[in-house]
Protein backbone atom coordinates (compact mmCIF):
# COMPACT_ATOMS: atom_id res chain seq x y z
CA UNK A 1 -52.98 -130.13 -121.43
CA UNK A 2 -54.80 -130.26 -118.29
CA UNK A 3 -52.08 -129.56 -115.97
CA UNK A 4 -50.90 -126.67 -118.20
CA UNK A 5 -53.85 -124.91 -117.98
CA UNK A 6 -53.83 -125.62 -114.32
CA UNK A 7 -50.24 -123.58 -113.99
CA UNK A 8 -51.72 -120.61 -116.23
CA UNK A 9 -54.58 -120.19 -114.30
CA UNK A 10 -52.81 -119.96 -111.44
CA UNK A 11 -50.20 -117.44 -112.57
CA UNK A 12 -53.32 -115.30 -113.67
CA UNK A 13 -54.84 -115.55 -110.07
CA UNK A 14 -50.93 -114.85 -108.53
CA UNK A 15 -50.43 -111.80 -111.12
CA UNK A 16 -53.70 -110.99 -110.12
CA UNK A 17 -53.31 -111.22 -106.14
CA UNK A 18 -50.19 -109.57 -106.57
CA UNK A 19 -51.58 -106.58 -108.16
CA UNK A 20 -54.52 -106.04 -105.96
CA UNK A 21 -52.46 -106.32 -102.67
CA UNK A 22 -49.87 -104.49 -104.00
CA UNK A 23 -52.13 -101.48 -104.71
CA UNK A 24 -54.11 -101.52 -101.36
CA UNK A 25 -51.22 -101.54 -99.21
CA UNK A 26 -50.20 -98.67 -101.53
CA UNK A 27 -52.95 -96.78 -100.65
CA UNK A 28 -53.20 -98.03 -96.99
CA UNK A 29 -49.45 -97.09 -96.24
CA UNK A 30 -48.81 -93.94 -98.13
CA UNK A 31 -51.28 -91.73 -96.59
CA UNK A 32 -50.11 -93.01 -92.95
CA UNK A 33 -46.66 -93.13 -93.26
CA UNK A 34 -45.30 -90.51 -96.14
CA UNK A 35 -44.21 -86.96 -94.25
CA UNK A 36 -45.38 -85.18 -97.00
CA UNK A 37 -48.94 -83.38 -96.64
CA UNK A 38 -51.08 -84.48 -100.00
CA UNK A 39 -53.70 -81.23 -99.86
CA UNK A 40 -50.28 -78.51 -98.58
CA UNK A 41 -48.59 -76.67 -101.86
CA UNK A 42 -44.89 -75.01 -101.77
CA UNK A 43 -44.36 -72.85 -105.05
CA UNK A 44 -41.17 -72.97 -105.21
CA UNK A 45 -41.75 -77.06 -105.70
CA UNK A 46 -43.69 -76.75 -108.38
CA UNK A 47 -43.89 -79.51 -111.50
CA UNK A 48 -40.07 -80.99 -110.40
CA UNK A 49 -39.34 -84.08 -111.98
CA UNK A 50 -39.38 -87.81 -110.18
CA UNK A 51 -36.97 -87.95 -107.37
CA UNK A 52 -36.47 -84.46 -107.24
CA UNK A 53 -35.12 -83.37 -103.59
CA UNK A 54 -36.31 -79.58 -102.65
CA UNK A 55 -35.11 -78.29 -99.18
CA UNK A 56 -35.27 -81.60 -97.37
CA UNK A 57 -37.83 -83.13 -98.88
CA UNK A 58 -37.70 -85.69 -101.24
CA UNK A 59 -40.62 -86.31 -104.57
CA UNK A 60 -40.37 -89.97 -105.85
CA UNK A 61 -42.80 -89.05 -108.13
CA UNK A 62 -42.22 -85.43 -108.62
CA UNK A 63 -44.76 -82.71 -107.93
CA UNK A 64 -47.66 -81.05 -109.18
CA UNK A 65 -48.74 -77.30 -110.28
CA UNK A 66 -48.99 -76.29 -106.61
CA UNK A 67 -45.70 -78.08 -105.37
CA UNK A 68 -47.57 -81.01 -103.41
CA UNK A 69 -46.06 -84.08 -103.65
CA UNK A 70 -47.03 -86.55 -106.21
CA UNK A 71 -46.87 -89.64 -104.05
CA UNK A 72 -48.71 -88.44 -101.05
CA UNK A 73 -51.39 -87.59 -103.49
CA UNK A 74 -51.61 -90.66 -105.31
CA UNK A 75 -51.73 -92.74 -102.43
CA UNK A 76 -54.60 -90.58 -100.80
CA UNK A 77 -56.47 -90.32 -104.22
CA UNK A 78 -55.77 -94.21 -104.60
CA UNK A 79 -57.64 -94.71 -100.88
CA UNK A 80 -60.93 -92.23 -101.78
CA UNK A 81 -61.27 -93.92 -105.36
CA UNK A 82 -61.01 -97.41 -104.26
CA UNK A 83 -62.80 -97.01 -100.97
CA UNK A 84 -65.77 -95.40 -103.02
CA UNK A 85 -65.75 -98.52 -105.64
CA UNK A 86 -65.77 -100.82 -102.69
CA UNK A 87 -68.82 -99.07 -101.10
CA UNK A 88 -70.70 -98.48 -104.35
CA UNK A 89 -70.05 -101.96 -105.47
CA UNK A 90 -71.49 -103.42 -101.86
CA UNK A 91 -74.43 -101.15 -102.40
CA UNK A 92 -74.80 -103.31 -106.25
CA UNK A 93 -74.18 -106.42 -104.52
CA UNK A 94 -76.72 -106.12 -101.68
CA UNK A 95 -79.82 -104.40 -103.26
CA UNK A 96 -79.70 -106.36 -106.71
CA UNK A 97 -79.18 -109.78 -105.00
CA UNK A 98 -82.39 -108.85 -102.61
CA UNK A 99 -84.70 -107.52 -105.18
CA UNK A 100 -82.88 -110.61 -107.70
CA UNK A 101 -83.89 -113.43 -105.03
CA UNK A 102 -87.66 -111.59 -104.18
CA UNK A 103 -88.12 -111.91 -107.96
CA UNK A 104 -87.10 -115.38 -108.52
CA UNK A 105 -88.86 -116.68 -105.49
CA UNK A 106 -91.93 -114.85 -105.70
CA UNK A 107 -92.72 -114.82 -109.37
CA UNK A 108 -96.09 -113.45 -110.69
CA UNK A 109 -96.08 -109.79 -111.38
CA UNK A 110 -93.05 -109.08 -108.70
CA UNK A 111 -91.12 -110.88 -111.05
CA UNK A 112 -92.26 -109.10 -113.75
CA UNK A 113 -92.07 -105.56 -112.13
CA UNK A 114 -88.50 -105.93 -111.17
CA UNK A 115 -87.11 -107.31 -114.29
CA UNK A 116 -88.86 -104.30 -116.63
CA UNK A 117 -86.85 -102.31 -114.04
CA UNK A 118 -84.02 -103.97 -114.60
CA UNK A 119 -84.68 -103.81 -118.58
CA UNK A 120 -84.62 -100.23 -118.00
CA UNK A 121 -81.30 -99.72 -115.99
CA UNK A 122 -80.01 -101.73 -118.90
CA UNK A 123 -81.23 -100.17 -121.42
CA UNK A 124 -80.00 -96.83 -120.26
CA UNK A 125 -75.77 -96.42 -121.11
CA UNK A 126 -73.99 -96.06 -117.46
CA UNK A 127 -71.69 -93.22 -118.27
CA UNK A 128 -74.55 -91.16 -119.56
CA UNK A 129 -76.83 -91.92 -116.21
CA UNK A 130 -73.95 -91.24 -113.82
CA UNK A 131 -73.38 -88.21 -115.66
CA UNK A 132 -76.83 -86.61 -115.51
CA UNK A 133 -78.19 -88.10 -111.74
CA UNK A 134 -74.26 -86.23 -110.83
CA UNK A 135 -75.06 -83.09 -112.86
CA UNK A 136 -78.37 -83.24 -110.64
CA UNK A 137 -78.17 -84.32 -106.91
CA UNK A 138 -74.17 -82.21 -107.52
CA UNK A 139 -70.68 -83.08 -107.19
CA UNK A 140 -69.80 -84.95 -103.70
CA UNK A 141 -68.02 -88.08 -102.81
CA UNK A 142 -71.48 -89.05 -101.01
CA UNK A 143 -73.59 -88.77 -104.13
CA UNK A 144 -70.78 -90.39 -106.51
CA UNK A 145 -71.42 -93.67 -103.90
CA UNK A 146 -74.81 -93.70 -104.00
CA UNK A 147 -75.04 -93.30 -107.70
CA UNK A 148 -72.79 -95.59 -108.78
CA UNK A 149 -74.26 -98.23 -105.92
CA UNK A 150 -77.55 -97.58 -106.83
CA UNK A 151 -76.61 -98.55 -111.35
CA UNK A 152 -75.05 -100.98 -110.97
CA UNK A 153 -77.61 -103.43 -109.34
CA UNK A 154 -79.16 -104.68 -112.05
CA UNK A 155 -77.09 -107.34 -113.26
CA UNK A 156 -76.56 -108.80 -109.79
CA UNK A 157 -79.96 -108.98 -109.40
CA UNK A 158 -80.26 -110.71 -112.88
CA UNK A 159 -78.06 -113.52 -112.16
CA UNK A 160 -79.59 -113.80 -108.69
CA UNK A 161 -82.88 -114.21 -109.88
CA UNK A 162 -81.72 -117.03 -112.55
CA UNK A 163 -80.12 -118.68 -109.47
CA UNK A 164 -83.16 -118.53 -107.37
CA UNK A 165 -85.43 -119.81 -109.94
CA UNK A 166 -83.04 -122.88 -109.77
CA UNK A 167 -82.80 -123.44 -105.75
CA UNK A 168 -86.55 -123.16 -105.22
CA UNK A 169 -87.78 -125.59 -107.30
CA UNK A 170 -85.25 -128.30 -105.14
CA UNK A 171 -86.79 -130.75 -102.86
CA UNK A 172 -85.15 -129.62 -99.54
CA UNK A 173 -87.24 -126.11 -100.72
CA UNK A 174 -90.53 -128.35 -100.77
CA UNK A 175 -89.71 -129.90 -97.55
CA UNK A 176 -88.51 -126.58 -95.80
CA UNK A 177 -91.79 -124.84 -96.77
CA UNK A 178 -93.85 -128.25 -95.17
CA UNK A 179 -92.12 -127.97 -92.12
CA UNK A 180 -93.50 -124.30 -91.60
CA UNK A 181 -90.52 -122.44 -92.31
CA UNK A 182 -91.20 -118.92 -93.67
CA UNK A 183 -90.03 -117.37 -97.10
CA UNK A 184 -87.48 -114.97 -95.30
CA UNK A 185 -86.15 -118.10 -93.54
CA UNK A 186 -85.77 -120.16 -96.50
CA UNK A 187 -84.57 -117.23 -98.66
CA UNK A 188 -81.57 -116.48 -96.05
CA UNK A 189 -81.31 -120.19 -94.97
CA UNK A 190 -81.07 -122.18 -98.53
CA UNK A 191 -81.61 -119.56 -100.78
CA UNK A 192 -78.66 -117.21 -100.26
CA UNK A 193 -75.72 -119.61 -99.73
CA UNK A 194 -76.26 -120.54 -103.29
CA UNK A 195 -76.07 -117.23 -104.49
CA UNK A 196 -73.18 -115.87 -103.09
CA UNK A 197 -70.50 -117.61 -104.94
CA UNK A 198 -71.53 -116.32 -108.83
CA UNK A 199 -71.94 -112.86 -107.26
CA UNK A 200 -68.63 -113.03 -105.40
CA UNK A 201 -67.59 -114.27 -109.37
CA UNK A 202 -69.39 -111.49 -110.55
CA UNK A 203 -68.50 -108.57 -108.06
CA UNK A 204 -64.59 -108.69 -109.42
CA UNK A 205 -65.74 -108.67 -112.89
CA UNK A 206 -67.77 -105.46 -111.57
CA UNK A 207 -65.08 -103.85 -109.95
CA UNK A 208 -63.37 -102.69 -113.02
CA UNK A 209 -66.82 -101.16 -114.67
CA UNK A 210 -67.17 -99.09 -111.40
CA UNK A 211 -62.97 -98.24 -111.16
CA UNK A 212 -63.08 -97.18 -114.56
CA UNK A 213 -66.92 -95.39 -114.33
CA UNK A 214 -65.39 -93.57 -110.94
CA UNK A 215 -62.30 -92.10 -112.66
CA UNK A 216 -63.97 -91.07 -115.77
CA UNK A 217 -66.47 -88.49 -113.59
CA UNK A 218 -63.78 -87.62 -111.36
CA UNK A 219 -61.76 -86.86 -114.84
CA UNK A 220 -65.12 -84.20 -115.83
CA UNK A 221 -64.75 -82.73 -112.95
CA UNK A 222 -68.05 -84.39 -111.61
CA UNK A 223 -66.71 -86.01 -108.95
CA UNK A 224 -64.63 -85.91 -105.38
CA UNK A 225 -63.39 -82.11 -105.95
CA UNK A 226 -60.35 -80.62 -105.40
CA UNK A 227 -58.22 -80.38 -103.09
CA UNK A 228 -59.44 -83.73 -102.64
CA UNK A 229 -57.44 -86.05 -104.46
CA UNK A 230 -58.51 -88.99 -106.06
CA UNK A 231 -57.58 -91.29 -109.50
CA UNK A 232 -59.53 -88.98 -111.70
CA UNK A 233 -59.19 -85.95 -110.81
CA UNK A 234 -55.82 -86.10 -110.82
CA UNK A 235 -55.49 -87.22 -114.53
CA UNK A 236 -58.15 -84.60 -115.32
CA UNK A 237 -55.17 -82.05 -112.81
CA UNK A 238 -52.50 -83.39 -115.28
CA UNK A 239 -54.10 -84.07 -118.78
CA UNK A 240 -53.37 -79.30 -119.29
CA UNK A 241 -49.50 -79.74 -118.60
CA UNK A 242 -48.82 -83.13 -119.63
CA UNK A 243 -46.42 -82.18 -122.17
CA UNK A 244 -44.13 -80.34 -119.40
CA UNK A 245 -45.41 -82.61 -116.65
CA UNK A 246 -46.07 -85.80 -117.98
CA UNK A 247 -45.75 -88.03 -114.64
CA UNK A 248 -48.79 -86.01 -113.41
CA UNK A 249 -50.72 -88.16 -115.59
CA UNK A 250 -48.35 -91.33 -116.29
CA UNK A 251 -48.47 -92.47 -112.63
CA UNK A 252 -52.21 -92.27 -111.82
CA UNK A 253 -53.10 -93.87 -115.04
CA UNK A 254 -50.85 -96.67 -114.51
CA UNK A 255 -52.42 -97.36 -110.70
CA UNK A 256 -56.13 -97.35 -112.34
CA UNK A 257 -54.50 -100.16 -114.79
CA UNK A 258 -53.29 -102.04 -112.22
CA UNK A 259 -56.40 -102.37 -110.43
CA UNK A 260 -58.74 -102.80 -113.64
CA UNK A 261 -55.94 -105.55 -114.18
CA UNK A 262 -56.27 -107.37 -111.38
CA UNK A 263 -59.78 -107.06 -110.67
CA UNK A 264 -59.96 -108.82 -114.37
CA UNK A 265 -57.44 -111.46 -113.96
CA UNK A 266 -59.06 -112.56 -110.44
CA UNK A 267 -62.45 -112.48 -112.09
CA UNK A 268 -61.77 -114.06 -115.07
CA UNK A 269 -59.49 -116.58 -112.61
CA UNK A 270 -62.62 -117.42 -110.65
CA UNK A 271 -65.05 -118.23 -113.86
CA UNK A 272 -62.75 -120.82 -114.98
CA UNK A 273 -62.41 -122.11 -111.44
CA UNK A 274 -66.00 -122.66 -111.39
CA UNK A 275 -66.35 -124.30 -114.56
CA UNK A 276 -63.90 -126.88 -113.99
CA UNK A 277 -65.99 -127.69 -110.81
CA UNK A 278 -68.80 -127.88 -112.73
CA UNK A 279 -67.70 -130.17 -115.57
């Protein structure tokens, strides 16, 4: 039984591997070595079919209301939407596990102020703040990052608070502190190596939140705009003309799934690697 669900955890993490490589060199590749401009039209191009050759170009994908190629765009769009995940993610990683490890170490009414802010970011439905701090600060790849870095924070700084809480009541802690070392020491010396394995867990069971978050605003309209490809926007492009166009939509949505895929399978992958270590 063991050994079986050694093998099916590690197709999961393989599938999952698979997936996420597959997709970044996608997106890495496309935009530097396709031909085919992703923001230049030609109208007599437009909405032809996958694999469609016009003049002596050829659309593996097909091509959208404006003639640009398909392909070109998805890879682009594929680069902006992941690249912003990646950055708004490290901005969640990096503020919540600071303001998670001054809580836990600090305690008193630091503790307490952080967590009601945390209560609060929680309390509040993602979608619906993204939404209105977009519909505020306006529509721009720089404010998507910054929103979406700055809530998502809160449960990183959750579980690195619970982990701190843990680490500094050790006895290497006690004898750090006797031998003079300061808190900022300690925190980055024996503090923080503990921590970053659950939010390295945690971070790819993130990912998909933020991929999915990203292409919904980008879908409103809220998000990168046009020309400017990216994930969502280009479903939100598609959704008017997917009855005569339907790839305009098909092949986008199927690149979100296989990142939300294989974000999940690698996350889910990790948890169970780390609770066979601990049992």
């Amino acid at each position: 039984m063991t050994g079986s669900l050694r093998i099916k955890g590690n197709e999961d993490a393989a599938l999952a591997i698979f997936l996420l490589v597959a997709s970044v060199a996608f997106c890495t590749l496309v935009p530097l070595a396709w031909p085919l401009d992703p923001l230049r039209g030609d109208i007599s191009a437009t909405f032809k079919p996958p694999m469609t050759v016009v003049g002596d170009a050829l659309h593996p994908l097909g091509t959208d209301q404006l003639g640009r190629d398909l392909l070109a765009r998805l890879g682009l769009g594929t680069l902006v939407s992941f690249g912003i995940v990646l950055i708004a993610a490290l901005i969640s990683v990096v503020l919540g596990t600071a303001l998670g490890m001054i809580a836990g170490y600090y305690g008193g009414w630091v503790d307490a102020l952080i967590m009601r802010l945390v209560d609060i970011q929680l309390a509040v439905p993602f979608i619906l703040l993204i939404l209105l701090l977009v519909s505020v600060l306006g529509p721009s790849m720089t404010n998507l990052v910054i929103v979406l870095g700055l809530t998502g924070w809160a449960i990183f700084a959750r579980v690195a608070r619970g982990r701190t809480l843990e680490v500094r009541e050790l006895e290497y802690i006690d004898a750090s502190r006797a031998m003079g070392l300061s808190d900022t020491t300690i925190i980055f010396r024996h503090v923080l190596p503990n921590i970053i394995g659950p939010q390295t867990v945690l971070l790819t069971l993130d990912l998909p939140r933020l991929i999915i978050l990203e292409a919904s605003v980008g879908f409103l309209g809220l998000g990168v705009q046009p020309p400017m490809p990216t994930l969502g926007n280009l479903i939100g492009e598609g959704r008017s003309v997917i009855l005569i166009a339907n790839w305009l939509v098909l092949y986008p949505g199927l690149m979100i799934g296989a990142l939300v895929i294989g974000c999940n399978l690698l996350g889910d992958w990790l948890v169970r690697r780390a609770e066979s270590k601990v049992s």
